[in-house]
N, C-alpha and C. Protein backbone atom coordinates (compact mmCIF):
# COMPACT_ATOMS: atom_id res chain seq x y z
N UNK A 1 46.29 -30.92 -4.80
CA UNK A 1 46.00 -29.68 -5.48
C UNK A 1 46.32 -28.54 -4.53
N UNK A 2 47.17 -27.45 -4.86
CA UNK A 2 47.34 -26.26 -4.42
C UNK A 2 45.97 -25.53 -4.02
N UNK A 3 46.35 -25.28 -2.64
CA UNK A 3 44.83 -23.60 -2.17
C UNK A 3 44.68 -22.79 -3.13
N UNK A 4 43.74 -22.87 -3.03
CA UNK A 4 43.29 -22.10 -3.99
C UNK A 4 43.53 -20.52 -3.31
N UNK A 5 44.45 -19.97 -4.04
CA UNK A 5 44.47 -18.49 -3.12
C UNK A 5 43.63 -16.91 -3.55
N UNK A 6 42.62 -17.47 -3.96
CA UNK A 6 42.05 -15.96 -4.29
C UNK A 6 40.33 -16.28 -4.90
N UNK A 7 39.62 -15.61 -4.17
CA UNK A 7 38.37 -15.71 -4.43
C UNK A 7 38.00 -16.08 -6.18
N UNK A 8 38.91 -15.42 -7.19
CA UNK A 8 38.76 -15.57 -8.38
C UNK A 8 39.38 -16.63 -8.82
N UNK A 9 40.53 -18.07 -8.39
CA UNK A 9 40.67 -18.49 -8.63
C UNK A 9 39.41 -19.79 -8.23
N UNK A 10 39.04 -19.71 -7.10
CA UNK A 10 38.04 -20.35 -6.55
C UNK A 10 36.86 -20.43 -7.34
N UNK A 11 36.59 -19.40 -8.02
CA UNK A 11 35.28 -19.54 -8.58
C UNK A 11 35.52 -19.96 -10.42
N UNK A 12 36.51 -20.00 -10.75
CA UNK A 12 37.49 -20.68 -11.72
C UNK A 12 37.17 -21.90 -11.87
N UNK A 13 37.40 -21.86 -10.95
CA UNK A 13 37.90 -24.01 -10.70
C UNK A 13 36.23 -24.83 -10.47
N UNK A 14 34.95 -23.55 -9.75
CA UNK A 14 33.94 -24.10 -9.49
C UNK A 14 33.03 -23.76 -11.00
N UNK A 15 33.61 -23.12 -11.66
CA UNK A 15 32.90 -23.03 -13.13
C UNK A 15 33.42 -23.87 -13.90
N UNK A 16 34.46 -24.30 -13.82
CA UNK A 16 35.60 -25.66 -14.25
C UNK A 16 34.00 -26.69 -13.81
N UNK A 17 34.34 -27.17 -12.83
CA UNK A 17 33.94 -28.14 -12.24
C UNK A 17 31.92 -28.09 -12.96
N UNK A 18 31.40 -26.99 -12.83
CA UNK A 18 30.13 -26.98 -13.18
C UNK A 18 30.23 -27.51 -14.59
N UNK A 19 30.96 -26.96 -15.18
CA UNK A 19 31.30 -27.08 -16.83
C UNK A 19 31.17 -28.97 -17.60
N UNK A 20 32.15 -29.48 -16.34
CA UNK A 20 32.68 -30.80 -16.33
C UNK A 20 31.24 -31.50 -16.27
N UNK A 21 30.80 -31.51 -15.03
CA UNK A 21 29.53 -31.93 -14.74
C UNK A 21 28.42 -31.69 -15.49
N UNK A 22 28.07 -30.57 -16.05
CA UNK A 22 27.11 -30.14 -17.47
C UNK A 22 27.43 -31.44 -18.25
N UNK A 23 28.29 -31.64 -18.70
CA UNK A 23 28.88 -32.25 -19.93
C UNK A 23 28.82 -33.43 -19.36
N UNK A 24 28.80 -34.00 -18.35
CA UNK A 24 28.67 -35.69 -18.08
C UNK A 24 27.35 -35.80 -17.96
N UNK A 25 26.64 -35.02 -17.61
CA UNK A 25 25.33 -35.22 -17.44
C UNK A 25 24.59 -35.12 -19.25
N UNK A 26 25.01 -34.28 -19.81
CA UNK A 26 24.17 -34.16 -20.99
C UNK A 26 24.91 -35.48 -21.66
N UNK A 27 26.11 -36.23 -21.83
CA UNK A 27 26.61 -37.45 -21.97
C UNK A 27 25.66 -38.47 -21.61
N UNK A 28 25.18 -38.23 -20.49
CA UNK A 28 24.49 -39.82 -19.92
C UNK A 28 23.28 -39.56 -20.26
N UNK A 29 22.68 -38.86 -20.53
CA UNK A 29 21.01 -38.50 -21.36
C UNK A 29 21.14 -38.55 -22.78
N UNK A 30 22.10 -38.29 -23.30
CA UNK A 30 22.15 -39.29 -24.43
C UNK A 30 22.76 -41.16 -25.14
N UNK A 31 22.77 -40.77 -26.17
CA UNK A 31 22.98 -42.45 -26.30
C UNK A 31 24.38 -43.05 -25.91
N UNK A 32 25.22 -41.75 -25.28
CA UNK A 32 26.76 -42.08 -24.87
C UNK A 32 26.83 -43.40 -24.13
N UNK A 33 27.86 -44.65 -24.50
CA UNK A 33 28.04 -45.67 -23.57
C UNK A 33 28.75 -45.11 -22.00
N UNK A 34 28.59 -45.83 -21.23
CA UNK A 34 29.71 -45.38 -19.77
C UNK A 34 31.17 -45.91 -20.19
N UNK A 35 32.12 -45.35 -20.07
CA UNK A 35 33.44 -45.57 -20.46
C UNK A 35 33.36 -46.73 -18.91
N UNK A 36 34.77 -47.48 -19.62
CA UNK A 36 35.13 -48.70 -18.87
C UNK A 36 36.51 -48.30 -18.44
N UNK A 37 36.79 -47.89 -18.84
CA UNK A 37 38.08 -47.19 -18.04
C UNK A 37 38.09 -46.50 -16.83
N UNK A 38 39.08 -46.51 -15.85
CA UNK A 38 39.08 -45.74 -15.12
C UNK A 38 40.04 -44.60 -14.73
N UNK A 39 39.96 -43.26 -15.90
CA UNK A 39 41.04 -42.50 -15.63
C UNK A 39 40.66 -41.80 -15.13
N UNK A 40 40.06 -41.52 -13.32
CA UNK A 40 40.43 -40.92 -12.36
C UNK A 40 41.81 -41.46 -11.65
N UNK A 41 41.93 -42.81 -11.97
CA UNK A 41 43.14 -42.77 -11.46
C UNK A 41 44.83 -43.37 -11.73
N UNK A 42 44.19 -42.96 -13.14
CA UNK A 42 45.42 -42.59 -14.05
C UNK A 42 47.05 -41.75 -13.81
N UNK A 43 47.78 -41.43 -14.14
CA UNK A 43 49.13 -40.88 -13.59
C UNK A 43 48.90 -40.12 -14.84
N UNK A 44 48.73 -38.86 -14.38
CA UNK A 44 48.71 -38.09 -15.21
C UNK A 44 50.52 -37.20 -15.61
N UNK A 45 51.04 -37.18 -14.55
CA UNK A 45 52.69 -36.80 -14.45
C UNK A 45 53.51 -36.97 -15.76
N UNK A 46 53.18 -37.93 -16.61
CA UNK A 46 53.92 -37.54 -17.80
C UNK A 46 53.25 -36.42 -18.65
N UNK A 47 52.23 -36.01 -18.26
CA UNK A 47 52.27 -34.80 -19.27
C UNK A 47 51.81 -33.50 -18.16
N UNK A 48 51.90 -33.50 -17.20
CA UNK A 48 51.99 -32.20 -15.88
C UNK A 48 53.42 -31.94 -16.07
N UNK A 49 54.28 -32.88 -15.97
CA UNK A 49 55.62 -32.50 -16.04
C UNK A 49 56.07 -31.85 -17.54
N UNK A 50 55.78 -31.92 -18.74
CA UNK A 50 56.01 -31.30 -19.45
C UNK A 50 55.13 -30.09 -20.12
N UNK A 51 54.13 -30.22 -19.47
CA UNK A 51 53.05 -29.33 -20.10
C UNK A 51 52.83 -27.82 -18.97
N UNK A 52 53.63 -27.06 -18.81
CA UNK A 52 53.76 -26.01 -17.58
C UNK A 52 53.24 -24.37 -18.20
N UNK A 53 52.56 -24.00 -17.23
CA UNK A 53 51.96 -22.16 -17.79
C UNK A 53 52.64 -21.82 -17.43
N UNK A 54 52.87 -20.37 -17.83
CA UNK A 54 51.91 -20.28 -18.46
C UNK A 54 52.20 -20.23 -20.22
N UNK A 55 53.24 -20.60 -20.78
CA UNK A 55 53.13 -20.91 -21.97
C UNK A 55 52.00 -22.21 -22.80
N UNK A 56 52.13 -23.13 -22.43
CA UNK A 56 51.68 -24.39 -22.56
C UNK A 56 52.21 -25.11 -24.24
N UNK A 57 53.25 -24.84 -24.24
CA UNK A 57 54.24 -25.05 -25.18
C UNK A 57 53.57 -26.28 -25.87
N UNK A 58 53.22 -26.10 -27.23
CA UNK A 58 51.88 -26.37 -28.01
C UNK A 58 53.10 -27.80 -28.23
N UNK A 59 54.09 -28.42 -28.54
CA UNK A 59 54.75 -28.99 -29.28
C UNK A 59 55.14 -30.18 -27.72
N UNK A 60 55.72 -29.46 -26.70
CA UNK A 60 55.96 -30.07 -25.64
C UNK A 60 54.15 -30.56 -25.15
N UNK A 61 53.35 -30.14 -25.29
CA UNK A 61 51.87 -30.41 -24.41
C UNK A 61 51.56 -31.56 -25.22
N UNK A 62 51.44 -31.29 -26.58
CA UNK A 62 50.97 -32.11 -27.45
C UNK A 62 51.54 -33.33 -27.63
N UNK A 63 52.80 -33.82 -27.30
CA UNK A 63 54.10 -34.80 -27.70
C UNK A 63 53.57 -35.40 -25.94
N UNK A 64 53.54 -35.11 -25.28
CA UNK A 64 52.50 -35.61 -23.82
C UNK A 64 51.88 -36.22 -23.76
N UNK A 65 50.79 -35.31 -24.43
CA UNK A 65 49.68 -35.28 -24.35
C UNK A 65 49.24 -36.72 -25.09
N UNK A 66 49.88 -36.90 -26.56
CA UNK A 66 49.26 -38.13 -27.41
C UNK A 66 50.06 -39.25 -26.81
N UNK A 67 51.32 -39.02 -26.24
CA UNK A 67 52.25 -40.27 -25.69
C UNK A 67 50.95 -41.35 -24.65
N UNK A 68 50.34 -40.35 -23.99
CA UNK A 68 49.48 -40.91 -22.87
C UNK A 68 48.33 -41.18 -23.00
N UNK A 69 47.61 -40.38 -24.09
CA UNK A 69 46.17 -41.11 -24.58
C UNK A 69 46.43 -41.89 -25.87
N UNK A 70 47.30 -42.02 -26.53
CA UNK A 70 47.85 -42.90 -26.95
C UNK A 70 48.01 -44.83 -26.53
N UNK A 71 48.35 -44.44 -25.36
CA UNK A 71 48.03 -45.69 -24.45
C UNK A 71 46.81 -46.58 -24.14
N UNK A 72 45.82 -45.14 -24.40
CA UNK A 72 44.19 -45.84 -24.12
C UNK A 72 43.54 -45.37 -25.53
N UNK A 73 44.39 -45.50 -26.90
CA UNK A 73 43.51 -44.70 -27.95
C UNK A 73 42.62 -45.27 -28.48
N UNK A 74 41.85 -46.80 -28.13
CA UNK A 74 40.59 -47.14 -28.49
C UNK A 74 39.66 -46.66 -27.61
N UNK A 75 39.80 -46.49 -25.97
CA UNK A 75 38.83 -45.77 -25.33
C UNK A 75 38.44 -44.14 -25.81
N UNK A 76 40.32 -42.82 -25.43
CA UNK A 76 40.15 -42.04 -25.62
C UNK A 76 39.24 -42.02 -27.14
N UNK A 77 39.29 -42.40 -28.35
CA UNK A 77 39.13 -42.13 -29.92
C UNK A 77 37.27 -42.48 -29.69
N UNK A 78 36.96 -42.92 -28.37
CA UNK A 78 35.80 -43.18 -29.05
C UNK A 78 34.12 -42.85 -28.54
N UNK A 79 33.66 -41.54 -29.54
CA UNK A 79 33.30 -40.58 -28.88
C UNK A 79 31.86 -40.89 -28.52
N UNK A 80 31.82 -42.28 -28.68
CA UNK A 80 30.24 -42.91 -28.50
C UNK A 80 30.15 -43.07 -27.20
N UNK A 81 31.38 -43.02 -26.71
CA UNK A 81 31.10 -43.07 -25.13
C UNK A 81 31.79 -42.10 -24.57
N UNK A 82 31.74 -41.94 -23.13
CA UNK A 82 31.75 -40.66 -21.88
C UNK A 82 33.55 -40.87 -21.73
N UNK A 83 34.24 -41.70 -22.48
CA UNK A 83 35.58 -41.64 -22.09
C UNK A 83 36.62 -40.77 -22.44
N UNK A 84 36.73 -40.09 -23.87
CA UNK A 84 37.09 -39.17 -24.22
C UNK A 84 36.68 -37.61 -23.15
N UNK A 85 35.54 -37.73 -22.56
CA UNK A 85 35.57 -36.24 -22.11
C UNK A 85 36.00 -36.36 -20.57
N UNK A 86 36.16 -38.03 -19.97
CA UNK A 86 36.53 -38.06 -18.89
C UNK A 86 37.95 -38.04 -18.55
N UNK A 87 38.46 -38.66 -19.60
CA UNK A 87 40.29 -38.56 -19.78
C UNK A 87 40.35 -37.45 -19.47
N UNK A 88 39.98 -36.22 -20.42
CA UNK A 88 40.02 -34.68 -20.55
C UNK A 88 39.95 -34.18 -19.30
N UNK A 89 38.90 -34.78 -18.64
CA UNK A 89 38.48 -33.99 -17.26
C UNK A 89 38.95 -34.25 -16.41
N UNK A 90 39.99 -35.16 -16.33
CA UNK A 90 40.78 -35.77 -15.27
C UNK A 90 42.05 -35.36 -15.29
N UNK A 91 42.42 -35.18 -16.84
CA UNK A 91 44.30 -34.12 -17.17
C UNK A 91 43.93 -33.12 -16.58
N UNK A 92 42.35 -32.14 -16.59
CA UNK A 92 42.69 -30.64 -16.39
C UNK A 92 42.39 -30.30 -15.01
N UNK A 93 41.87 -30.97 -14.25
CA UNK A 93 41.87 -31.23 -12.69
C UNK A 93 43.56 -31.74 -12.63
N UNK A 94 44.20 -32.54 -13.21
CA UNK A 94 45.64 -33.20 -12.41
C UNK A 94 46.54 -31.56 -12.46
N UNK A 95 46.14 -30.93 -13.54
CA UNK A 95 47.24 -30.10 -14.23
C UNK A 95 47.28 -29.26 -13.09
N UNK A 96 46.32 -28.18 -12.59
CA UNK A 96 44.95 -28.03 -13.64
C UNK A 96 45.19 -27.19 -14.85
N UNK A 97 44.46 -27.34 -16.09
CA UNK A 97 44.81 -27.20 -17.35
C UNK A 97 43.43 -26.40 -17.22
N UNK A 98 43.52 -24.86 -18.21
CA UNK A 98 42.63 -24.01 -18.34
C UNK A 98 41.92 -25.05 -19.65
N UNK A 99 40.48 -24.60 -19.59
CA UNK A 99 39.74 -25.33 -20.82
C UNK A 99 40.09 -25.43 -22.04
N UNK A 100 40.50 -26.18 -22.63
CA UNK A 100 40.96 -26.42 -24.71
C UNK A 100 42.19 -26.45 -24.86
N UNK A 101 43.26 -26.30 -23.30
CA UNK A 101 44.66 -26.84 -23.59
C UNK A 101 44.93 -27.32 -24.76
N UNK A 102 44.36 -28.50 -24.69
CA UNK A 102 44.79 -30.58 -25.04
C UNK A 102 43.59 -30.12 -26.38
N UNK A 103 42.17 -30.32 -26.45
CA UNK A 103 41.79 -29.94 -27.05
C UNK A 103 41.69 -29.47 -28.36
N UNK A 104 41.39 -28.23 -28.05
CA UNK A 104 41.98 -27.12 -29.33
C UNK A 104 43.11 -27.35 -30.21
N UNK A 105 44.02 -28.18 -29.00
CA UNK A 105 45.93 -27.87 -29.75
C UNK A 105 46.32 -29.04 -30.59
N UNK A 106 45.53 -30.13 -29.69
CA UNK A 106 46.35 -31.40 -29.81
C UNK A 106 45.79 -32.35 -30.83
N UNK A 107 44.19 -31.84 -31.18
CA UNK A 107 42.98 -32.96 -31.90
C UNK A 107 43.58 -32.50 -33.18
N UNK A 108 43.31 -34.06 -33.90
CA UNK A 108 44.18 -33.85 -35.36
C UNK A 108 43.20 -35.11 -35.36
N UNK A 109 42.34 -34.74 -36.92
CA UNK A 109 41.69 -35.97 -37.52
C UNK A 109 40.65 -36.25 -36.63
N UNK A 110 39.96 -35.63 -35.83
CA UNK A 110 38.44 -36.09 -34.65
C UNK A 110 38.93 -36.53 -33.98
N UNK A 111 40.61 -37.11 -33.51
CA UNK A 111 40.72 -37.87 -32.86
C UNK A 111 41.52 -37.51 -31.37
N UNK A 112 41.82 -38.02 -30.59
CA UNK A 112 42.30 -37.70 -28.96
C UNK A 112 43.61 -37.97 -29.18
N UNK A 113 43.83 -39.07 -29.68
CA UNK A 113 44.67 -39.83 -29.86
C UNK A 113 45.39 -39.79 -31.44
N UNK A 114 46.54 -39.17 -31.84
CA UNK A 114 47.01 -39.45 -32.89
C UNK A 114 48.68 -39.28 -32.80
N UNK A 115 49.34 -39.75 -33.67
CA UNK A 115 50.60 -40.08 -34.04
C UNK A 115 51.17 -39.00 -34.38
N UNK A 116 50.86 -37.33 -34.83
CA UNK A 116 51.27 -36.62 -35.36
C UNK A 116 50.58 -35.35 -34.76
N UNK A 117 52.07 -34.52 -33.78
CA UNK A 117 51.39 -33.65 -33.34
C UNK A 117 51.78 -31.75 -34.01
């Protein structure tokens, strides 16, 4: 990961990071299973390489984006457990990807994972 070069990007990335952690924690206090996967150390590069700011070219991110959770779409799809938000949290740390990239653009049908972007 690039230095962070500016006090405001720094505190970015540590509200990122608080954000992430909120959300795994309120995950594991509820009835969420622990995902069995391990995408911290996943290759995220097929979709860093096509997914670049600052446009984030909704058609190129998304065509990425499902190619690769696609791969894991019974983990990513399944929101009973902590794996769907850990995939997420692991693309926008690789990218780093501002919050609702993938999200916002890419979810079609509840799902992480779909055929049609």
């Amino acid at each position: 990961m690039a230095a962070l070069s500016s006090p405001a990007a720094f505190l970015k990335v540590l509200l990122w990071m608080v954000i992430c952690v909120a959300s795994l924690v309120q995950l594991s206090t509820s009835n969420a299973v622990a995902c069995k996967m391990n995408f911290s150390k996943l290759d995220y590069s097929s979709i860093t390489s096509e997914c670049k700011a600052p446009e984030y070219d909704h058609h190129k991110c998304c065509a990425a984006f499902n190619k690769l959770a696609c791969n894991y779409g019974a983990a990513v799809n399944d929101f009973s457990s902590t794996c769907p938000i850990e995939f997420i949290s692991f693309l926008n740390m690789a990218g780093p990807y501002p919050h609702g990239v993938f999200v916002n653009r890419c979810l079609t049908d509840n799902k992480l994972c779909s055929t049609s972007t």
